[in-house]
Protein backbone atom coordinates (compact mmCIF):
# COMPACT_ATOMS: atom_id res chain seq x y z
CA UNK A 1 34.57 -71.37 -76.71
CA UNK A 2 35.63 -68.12 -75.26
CA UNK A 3 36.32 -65.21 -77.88
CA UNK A 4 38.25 -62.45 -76.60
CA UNK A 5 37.50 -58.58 -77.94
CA UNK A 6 40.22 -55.76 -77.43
CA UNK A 7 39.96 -53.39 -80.36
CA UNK A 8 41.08 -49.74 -80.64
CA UNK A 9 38.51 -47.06 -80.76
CA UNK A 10 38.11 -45.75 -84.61
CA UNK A 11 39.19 -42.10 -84.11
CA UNK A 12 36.41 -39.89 -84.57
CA UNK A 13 33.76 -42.36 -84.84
CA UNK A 14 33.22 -45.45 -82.05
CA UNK A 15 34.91 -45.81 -78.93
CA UNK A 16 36.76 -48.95 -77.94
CA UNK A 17 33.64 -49.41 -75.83
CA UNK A 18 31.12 -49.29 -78.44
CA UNK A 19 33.33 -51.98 -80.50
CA UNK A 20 33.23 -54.08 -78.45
CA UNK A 21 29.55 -54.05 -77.61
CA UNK A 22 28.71 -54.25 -81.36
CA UNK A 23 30.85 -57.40 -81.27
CA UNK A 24 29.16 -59.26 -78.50
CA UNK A 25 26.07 -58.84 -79.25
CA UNK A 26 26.81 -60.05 -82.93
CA UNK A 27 29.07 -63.38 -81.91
CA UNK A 28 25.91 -64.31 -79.26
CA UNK A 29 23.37 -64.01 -82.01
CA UNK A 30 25.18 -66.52 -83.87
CA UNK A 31 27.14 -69.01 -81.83
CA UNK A 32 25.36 -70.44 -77.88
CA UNK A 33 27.38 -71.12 -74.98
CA UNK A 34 30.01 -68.82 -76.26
CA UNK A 35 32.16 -66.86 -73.68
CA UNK A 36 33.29 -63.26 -74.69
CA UNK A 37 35.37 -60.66 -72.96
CA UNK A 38 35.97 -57.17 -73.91
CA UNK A 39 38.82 -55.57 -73.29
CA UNK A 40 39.36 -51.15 -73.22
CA UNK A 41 42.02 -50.50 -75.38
CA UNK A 42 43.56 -47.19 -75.26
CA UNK A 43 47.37 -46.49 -77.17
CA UNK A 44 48.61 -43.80 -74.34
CA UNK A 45 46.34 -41.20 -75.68
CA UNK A 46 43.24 -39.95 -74.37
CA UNK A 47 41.19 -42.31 -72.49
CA UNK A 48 43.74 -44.63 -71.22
CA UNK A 49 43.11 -44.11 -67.70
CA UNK A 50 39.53 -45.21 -68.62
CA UNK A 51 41.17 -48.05 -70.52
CA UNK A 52 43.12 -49.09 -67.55
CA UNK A 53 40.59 -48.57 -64.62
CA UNK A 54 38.24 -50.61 -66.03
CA UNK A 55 40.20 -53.51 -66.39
CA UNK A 56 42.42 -53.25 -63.18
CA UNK A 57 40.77 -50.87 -61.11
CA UNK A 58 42.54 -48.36 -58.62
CA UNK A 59 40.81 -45.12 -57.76
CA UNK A 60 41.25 -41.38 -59.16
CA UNK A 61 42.58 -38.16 -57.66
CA UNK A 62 40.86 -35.26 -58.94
CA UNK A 63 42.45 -32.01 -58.58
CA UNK A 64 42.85 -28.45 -60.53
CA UNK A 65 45.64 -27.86 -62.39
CA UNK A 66 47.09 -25.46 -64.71
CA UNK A 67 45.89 -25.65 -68.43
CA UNK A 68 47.43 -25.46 -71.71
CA UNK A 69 46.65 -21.41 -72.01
CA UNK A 70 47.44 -20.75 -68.78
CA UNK A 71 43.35 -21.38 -67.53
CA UNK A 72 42.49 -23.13 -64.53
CA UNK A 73 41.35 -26.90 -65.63
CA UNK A 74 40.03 -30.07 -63.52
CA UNK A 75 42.47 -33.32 -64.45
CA UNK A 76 42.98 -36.79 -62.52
CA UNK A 77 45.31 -39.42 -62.29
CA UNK A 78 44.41 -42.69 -61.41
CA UNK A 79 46.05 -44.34 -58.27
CA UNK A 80 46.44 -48.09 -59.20
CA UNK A 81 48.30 -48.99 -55.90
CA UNK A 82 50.34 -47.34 -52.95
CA UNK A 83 52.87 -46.68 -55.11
CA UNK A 84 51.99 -47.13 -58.27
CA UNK A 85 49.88 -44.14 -60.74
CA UNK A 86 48.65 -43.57 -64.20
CA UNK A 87 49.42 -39.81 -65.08
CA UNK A 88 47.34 -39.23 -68.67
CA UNK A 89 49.03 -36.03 -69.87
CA UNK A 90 45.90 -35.29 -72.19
CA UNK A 91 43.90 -34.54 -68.83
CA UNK A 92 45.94 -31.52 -67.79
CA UNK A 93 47.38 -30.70 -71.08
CA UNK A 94 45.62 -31.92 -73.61
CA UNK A 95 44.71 -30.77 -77.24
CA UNK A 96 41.12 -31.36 -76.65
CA UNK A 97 40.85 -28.76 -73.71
CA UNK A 98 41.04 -25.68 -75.71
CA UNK A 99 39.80 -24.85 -79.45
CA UNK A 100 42.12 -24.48 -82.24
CA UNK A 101 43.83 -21.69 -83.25
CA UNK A 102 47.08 -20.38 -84.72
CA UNK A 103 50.04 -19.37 -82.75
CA UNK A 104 48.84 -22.13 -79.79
CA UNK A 105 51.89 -23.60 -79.88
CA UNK A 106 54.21 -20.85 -79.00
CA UNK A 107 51.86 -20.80 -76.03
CA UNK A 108 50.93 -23.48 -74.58
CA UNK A 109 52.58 -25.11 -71.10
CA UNK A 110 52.79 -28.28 -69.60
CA UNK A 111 52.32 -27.04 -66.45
CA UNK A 112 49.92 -28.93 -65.39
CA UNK A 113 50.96 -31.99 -66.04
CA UNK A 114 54.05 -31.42 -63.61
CA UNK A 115 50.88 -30.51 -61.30
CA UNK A 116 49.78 -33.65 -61.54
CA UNK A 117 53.27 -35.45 -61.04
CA UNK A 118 54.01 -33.36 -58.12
CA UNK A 119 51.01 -34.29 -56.59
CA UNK A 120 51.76 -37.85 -57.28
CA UNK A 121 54.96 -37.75 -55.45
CA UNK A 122 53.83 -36.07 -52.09
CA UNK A 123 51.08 -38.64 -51.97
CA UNK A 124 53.70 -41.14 -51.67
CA UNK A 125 53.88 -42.92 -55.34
CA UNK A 126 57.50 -43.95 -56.47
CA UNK A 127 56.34 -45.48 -59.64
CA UNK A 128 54.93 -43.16 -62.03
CA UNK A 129 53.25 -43.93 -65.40
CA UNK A 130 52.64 -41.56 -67.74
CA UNK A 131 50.95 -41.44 -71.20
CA UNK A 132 51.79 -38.72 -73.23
CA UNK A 133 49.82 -38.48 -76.31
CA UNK A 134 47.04 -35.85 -77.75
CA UNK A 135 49.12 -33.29 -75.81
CA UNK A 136 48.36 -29.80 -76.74
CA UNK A 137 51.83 -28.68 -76.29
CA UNK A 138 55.37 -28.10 -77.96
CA UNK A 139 56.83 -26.33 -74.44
CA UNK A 140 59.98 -29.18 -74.40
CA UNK A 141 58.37 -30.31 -71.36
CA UNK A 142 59.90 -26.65 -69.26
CA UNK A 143 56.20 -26.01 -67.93
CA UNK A 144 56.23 -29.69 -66.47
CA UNK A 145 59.78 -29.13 -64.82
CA UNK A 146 59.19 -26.01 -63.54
CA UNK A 147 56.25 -26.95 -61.50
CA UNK A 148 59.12 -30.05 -60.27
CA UNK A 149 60.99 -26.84 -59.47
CA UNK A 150 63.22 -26.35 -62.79
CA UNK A 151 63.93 -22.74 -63.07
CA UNK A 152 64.80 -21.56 -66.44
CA UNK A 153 66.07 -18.28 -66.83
CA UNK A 154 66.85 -15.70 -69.46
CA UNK A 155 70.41 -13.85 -70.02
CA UNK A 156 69.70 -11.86 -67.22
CA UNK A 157 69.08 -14.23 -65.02
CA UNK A 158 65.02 -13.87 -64.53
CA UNK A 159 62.96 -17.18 -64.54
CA UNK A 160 60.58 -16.98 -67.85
CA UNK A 161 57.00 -18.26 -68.55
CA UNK A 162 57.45 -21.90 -69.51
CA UNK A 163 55.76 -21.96 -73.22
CA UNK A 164 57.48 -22.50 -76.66
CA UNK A 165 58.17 -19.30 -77.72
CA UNK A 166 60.86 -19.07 -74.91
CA UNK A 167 62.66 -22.14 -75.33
CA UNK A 168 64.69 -20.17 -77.89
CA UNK A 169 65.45 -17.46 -74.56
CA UNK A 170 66.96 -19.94 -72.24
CA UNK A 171 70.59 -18.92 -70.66
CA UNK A 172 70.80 -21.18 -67.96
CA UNK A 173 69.19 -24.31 -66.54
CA UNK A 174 69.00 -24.16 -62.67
CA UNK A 175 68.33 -27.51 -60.91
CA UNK A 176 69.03 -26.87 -57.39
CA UNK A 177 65.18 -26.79 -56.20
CA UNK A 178 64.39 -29.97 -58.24
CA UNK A 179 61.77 -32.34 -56.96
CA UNK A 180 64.25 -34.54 -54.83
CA UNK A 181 61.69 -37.19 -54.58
CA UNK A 182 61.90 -37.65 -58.38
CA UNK A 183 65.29 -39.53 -57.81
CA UNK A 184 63.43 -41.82 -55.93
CA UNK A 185 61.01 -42.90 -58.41
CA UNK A 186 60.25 -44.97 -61.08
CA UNK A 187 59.41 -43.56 -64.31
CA UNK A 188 57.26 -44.86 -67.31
CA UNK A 189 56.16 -42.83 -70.95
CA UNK A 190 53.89 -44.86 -73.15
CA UNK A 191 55.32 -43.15 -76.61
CA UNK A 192 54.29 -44.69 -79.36
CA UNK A 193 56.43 -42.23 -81.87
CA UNK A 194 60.53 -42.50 -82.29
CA UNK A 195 60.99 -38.51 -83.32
CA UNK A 196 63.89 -36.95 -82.53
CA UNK A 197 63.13 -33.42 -80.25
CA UNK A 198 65.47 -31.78 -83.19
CA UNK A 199 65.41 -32.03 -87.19
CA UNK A 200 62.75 -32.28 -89.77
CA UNK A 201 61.30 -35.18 -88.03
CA UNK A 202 61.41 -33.49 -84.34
CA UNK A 203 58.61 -32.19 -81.85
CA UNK A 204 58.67 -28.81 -83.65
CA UNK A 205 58.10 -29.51 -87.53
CA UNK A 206 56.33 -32.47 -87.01
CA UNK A 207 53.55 -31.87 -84.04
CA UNK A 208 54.14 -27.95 -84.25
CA UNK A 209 51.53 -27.65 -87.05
CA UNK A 210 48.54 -29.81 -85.48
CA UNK A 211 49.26 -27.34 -82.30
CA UNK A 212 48.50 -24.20 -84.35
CA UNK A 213 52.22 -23.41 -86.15
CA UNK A 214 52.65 -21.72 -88.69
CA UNK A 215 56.14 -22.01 -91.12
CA UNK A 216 57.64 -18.93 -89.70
CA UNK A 217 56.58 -20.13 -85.87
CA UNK A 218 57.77 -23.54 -86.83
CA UNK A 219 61.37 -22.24 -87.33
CA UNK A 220 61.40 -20.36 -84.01
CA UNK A 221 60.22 -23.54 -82.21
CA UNK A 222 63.16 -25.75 -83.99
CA UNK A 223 65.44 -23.08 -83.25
CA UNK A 224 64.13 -22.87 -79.47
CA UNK A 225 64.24 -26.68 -79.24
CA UNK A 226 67.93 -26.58 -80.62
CA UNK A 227 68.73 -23.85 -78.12
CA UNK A 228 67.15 -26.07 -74.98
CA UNK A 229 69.22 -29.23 -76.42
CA UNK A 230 72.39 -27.41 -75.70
CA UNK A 231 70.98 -26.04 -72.47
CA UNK A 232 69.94 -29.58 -71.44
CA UNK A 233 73.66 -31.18 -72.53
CA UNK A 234 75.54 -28.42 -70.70
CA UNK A 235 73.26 -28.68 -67.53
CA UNK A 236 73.32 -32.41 -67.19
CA UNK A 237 76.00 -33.73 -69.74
CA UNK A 238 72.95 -35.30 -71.58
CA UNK A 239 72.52 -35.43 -75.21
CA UNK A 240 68.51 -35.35 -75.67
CA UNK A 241 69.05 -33.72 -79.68
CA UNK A 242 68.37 -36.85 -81.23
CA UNK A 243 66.93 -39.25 -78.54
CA UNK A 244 64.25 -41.71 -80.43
CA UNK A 245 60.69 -40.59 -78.89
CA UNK A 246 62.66 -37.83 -77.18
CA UNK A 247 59.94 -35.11 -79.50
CA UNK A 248 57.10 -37.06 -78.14
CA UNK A 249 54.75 -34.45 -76.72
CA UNK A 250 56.56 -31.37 -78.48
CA UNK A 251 59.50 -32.70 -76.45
CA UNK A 252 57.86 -34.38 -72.96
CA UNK A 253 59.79 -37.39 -73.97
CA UNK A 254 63.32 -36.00 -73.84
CA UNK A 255 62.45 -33.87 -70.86
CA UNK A 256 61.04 -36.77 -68.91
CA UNK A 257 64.34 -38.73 -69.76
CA UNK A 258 66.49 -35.91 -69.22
CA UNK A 259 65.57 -34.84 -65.92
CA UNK A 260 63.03 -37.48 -64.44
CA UNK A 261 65.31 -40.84 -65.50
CA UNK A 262 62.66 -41.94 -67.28
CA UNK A 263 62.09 -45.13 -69.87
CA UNK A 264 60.31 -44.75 -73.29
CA UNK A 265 58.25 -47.72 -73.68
CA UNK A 266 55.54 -48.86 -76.06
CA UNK A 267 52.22 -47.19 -75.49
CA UNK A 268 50.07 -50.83 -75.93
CA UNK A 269 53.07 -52.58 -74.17
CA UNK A 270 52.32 -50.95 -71.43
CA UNK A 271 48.58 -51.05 -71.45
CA UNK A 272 49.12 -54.79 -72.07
CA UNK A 273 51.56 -55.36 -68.86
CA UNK A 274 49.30 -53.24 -66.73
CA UNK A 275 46.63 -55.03 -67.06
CA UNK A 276 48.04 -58.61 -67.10
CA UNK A 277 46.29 -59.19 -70.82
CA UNK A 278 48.34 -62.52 -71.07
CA UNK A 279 46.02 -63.91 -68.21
CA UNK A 280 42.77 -62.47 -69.74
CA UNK A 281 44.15 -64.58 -73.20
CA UNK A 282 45.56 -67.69 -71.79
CA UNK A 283 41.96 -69.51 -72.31
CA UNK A 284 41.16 -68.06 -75.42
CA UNK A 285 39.82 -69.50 -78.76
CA UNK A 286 40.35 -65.86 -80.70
CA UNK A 287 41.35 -62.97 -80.64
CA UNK A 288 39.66 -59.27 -82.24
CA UNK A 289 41.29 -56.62 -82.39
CA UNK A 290 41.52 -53.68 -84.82
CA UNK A 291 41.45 -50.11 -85.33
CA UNK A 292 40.17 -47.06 -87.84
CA UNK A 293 42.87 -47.72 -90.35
CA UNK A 294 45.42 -50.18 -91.12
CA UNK A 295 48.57 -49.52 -92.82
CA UNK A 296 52.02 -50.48 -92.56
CA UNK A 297 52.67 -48.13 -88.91
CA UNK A 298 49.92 -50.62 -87.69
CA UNK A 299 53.16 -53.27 -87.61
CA UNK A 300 55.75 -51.05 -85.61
CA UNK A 301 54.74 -50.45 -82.19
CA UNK A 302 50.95 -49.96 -82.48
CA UNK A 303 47.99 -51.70 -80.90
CA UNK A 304 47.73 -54.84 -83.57
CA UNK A 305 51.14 -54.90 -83.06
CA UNK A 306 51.38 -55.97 -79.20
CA UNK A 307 48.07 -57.63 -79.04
CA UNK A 308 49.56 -60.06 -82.12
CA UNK A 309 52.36 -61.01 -80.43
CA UNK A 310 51.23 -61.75 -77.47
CA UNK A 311 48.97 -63.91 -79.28
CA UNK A 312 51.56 -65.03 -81.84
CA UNK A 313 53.80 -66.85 -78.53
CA UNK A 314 50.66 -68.76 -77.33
CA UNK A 315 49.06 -69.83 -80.71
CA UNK A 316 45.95 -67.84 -80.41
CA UNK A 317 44.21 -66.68 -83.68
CA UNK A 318 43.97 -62.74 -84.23
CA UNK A 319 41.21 -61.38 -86.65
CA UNK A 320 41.74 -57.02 -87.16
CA UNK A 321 38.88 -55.38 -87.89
CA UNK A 322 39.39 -51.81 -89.69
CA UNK A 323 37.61 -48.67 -91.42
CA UNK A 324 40.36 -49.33 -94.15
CA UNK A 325 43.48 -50.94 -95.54
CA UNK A 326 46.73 -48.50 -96.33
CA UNK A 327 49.96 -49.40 -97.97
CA UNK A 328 51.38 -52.00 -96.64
CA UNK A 329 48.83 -53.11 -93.97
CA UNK A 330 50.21 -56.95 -94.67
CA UNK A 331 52.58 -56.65 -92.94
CA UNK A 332 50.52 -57.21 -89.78
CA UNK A 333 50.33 -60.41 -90.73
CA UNK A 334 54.00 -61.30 -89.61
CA UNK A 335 53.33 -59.72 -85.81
CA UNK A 336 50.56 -62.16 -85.07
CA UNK A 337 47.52 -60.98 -87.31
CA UNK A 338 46.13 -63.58 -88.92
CA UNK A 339 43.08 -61.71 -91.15
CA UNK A 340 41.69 -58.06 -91.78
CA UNK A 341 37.95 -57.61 -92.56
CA UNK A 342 37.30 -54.01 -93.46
CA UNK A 343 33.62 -52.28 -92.62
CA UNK A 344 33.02 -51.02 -95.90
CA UNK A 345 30.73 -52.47 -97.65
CA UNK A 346 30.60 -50.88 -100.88
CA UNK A 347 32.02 -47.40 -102.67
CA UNK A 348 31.50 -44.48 -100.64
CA UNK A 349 32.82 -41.84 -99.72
CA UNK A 350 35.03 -40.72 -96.70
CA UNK A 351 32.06 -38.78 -95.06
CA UNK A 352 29.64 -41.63 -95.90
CA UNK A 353 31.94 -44.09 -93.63
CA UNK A 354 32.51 -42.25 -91.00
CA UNK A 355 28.58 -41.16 -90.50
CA UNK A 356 27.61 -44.62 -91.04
CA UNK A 357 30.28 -46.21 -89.02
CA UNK A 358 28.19 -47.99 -86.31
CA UNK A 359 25.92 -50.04 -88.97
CA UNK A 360 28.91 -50.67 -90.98
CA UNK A 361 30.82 -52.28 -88.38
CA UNK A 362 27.46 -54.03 -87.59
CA UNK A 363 27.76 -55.51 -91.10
CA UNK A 364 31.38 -56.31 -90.94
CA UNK A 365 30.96 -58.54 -87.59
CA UNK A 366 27.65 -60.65 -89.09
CA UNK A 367 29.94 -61.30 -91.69
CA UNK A 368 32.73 -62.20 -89.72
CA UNK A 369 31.17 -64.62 -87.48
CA UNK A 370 29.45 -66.38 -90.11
CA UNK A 371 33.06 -66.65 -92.01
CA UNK A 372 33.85 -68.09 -88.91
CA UNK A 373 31.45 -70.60 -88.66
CA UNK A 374 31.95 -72.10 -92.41
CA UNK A 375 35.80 -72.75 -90.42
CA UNK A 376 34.09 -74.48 -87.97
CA UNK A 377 32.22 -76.67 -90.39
CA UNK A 378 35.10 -77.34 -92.79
């Protein structure tokens, strides 16, 4: 009997890794002979390079790159083949690597992240991956292109400092110096979000306030990324305004497309093709998946999402374990899901949960496996 664990970390609390030994060590205690893998689940966020490298391998380039304020910051990339990379934006331009604080987000660049492609592409790589979540930025992606060799300059004609607050400045969009080995590449964005770069759903009013916005800096950055829009569809003919996913990353996704060619694709979808998860399933008994909270986002595009259909096409039972249930968190049951076991155990509060989230989950699988063993004996 071979059970198969891929769960996604519970934000703030237990990492994919510490799932997954919680659950192994549980099934063993109460079923012998039993055959478990784990598998590092990681939604295009932060840690999917750890995610991926575990389970396929390939080897990291470390270099120093420019930071979200401008400071000097050690990233990686991880190298999976010759030609093929994993580019985690969160490493070079991530909202982890400096402390929060109002007004960020007219500030911060994705410089480094075009650091990191550029480095990518001299090394020789024509198919680039790139996972663009817990970004710290709302730049529209100018701080990647310039350091591709986008110039974007100001009414009279001088190249500006590639940060929010000057997306509203942009006259002209000059091309000419343009990475040419970009047209020679492949390019990949795990985005797991379908906002628009414009409207009340875009990259400003939507991620501008978890980067540091204020209302009055929110309207500059909508009216910047309205401003770039124009600049992008009179530069290239292309119509990024209300591209699904194009606000990804305070607008990586739409400059990515724009520029780079590249394809929007599911975060897990990706994670799940990379590292050929249908082989890892194709012997198993059951499936476990889960993640912090369930709702009815966990159906569209999300982790329980791809790992029940994949499961779903070859019969395989899927069991999600969760923190909590939202509204609507049935509806996980038509992508492959089969059950949800929550870890609380009794009323409590928030605070409670999340301090006491490794014995809780402890709880949750002893009860799960012995659930499953009454099926067994039915």
């Amino acid at each position: 009997m071979k059970f198969v664990f891929a769960p996604d970390s519970f934000k703030g609390t237990l990492s994919s890794q510490e799932i997954i030994s919680i659950l192994t060590k549980k099934a063993r205690q109460h079923f012998e002979n039993i055959q478990t893998q784990g598998v590092l689940i990681a939604d295009g966020g932060e840690g999917t390079i750890e995610a991926v490298e575990q389970m396929k391998g390939g080897s990291r380039k470390y270099l120093e790159v420019t930071g979200p304020l401008g400071e000097k910051v050690n990233a990686h990339y991880l190298r999976l083949n010759e030609k093929q990379v994993l580019i985690e934006m969160a490493t070079a331009s991530g909202i982890t690597l400096i402390p929060y604080r109002e007004g960020n987000a007219l500030y911060t660049t994705s410089y480094g992240t075009g650091e990191l492609i550029k480095d990518a592409l001299l090394s020789g790589a024509d198919d680039i991956i790139i996972s663009i979540g817990g970004s710290a930025t709302n730049d529209g992606g100018i701080g990647m292109l310039m350091a591709l060799g986008v110039r974007f300059l100001d009414d009279k004609g001088k190249e500006m400092e590639p940060i929010g607050k000057n997306l509203l400045n942009i006259a002209r969009i000059d091309t000419k110096s343009l990475n040419k080995r970009i047209k020679m590449a492949k390019f990949t964005v795990m985005c797991d979000v379908t906002n628009p770069l414009v409207g009340q759903n875009g990259a400003a009013y939507v991620f501008g306030p978890q980067k540091g916005a204020n209302k009055e800096q929110l309207h500059l950055l909508e009216s910047g990324m309205k401003n770039y829009a124009a600049k992008i569809k009179e530069t290239l003919g292309i119509d990024v305004a209300d591209l699904p996913g194009g606000g990804a990353a305070g607008g990586m996704g739409a400059a990515l497309v724009a520029f780079c060619g590249a394809f929007l694709q599911s975060g897990i979808k990706t994670i799940l093709e990379l590292i050929n998860f249908k082989d890892i399933i194709a012997d198993a008994d059951l499936i476990i998946t889960g993640e912090g909270r369930i709702d009815g986002q966990s159906a569209n595009g999300k982790v329980l999402d791809g790992i029940g259909q994949y499961a779903k096409e070859r019969n395989i039972p899927v069991i999600a374990l969760a923190g909590g249930m939202g509204d609507n968190a049935h509806l996980v049951y038509d992508c492959g899901i089969d059950s949800i076991m929550v870890t609380v155990n009794s009323p409590m509060s928030l605070e409670t949960a999340l301090d006491n989230a490794e014995p809780l989950l402890e709880d949750c699988a002893d009860r799960l496996f012995r659930f499953i063993k009454i099926g067994m004996n039915l």
